[in-house]
Each structure stands twice: as C-alpha cells, then as structure tokens.
Protein backbone atom coordinates (compact mmCIF):
# COMPACT_ATOMS: atom_id res chain seq x y z
CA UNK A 1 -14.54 133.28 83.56
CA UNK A 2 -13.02 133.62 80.23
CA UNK A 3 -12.28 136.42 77.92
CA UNK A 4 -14.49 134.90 75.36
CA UNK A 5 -17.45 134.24 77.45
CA UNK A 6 -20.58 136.53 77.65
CA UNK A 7 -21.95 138.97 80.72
CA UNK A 8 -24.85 140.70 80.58
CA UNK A 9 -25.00 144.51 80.61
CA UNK A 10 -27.17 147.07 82.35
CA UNK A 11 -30.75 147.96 81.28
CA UNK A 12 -29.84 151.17 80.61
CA UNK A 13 -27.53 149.86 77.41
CA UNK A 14 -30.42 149.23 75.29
CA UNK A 15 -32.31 152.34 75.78
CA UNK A 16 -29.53 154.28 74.73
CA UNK A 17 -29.17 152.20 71.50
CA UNK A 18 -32.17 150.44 70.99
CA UNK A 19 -31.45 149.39 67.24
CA UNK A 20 -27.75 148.20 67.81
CA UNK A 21 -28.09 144.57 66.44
CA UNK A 22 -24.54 143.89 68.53
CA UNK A 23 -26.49 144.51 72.17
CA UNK A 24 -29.90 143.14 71.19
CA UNK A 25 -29.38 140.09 73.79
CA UNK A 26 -27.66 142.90 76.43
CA UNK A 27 -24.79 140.90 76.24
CA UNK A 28 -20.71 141.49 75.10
CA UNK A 29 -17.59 139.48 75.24
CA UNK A 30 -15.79 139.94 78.78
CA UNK A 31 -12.45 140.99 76.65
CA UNK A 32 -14.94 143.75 74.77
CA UNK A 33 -16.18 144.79 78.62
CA UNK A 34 -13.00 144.71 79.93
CA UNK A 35 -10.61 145.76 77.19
CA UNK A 36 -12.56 149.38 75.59
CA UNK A 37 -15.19 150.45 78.23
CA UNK A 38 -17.40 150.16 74.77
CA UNK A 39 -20.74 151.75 76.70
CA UNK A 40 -19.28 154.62 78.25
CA UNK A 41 -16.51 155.04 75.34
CA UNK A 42 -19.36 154.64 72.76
CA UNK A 43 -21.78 157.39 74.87
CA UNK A 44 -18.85 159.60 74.75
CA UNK A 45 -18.19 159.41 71.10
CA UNK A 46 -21.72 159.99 70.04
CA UNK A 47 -21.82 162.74 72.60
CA UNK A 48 -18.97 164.30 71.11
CA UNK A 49 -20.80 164.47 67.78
CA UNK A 50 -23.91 166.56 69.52
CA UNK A 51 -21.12 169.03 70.73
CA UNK A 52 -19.05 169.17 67.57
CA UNK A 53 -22.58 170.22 65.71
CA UNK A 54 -23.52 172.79 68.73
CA UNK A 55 -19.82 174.58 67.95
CA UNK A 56 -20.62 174.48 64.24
CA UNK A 57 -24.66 176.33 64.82
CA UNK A 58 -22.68 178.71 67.19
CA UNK A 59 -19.68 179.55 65.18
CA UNK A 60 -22.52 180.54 62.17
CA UNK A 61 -24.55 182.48 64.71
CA UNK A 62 -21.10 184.19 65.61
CA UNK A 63 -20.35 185.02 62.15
CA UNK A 64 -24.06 186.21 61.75
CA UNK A 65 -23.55 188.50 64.51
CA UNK A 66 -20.11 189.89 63.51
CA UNK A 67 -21.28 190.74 60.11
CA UNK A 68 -24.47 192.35 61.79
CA UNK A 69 -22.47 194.57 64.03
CA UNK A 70 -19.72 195.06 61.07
CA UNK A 71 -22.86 196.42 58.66
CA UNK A 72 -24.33 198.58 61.56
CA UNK A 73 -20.41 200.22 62.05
C-alpha cells in the first residue's frame, strides 16, 4: 500500500457528515488516515464548538442569575 492510495472508511463516517463532498465515496488518502486521525480529530473539533456555545448560554444564565440575586440584595 501506498500513501497516496485510497481505503475505505466506516459507515458511520457519512452519517456524521452526510454533505461533506470530500467523503461522499467513504474513501481518504492512507497519508490523510494515517497522518491526522481526520474522523475522530474532525468529531472532536465540531464537538468542541457544541461545548464552547453551552459555556457561552451558561455564562449568560450565570450573569442573569447574579444580577437577579444582586437586585433582590
């Protein structure tokens, strides 16, 4: 096998990115596969975004309650 050849990747790739244009054939480079861990570093990035936007909806909710309980004082 060669870095430039092709291997398939698991089903679960395109359900996870269905419109990705890259992994329509479920297939990547073997120097992609091996060299980044795209999938799983990809899944973690986008993940990270969910979790940045959480902290941001609880850090308002914090300063909601603050100022409630500052008012109320």
């Amino acid at each position: 096998m060669k870095l430039s050849d092709h291997i398939k990747l698991g089903d679960w790739i395109p359900k996870y990115w269905p419109n990705d244009k890259g992994l329509q054939d479920k297939q990547i480079p073997v120097d992609v596969a091996l060299g980044s861990g795209y999938a799983h570093s990809r899944k973690s990035a986008e993940n990270t975004v969910a979790i940045l936007a959480e902290l941001k909806a609880l850090r308002t909710e914090v300063a909601q309650l603050r100022a409630a309980i500052t008012k109320e004082s």
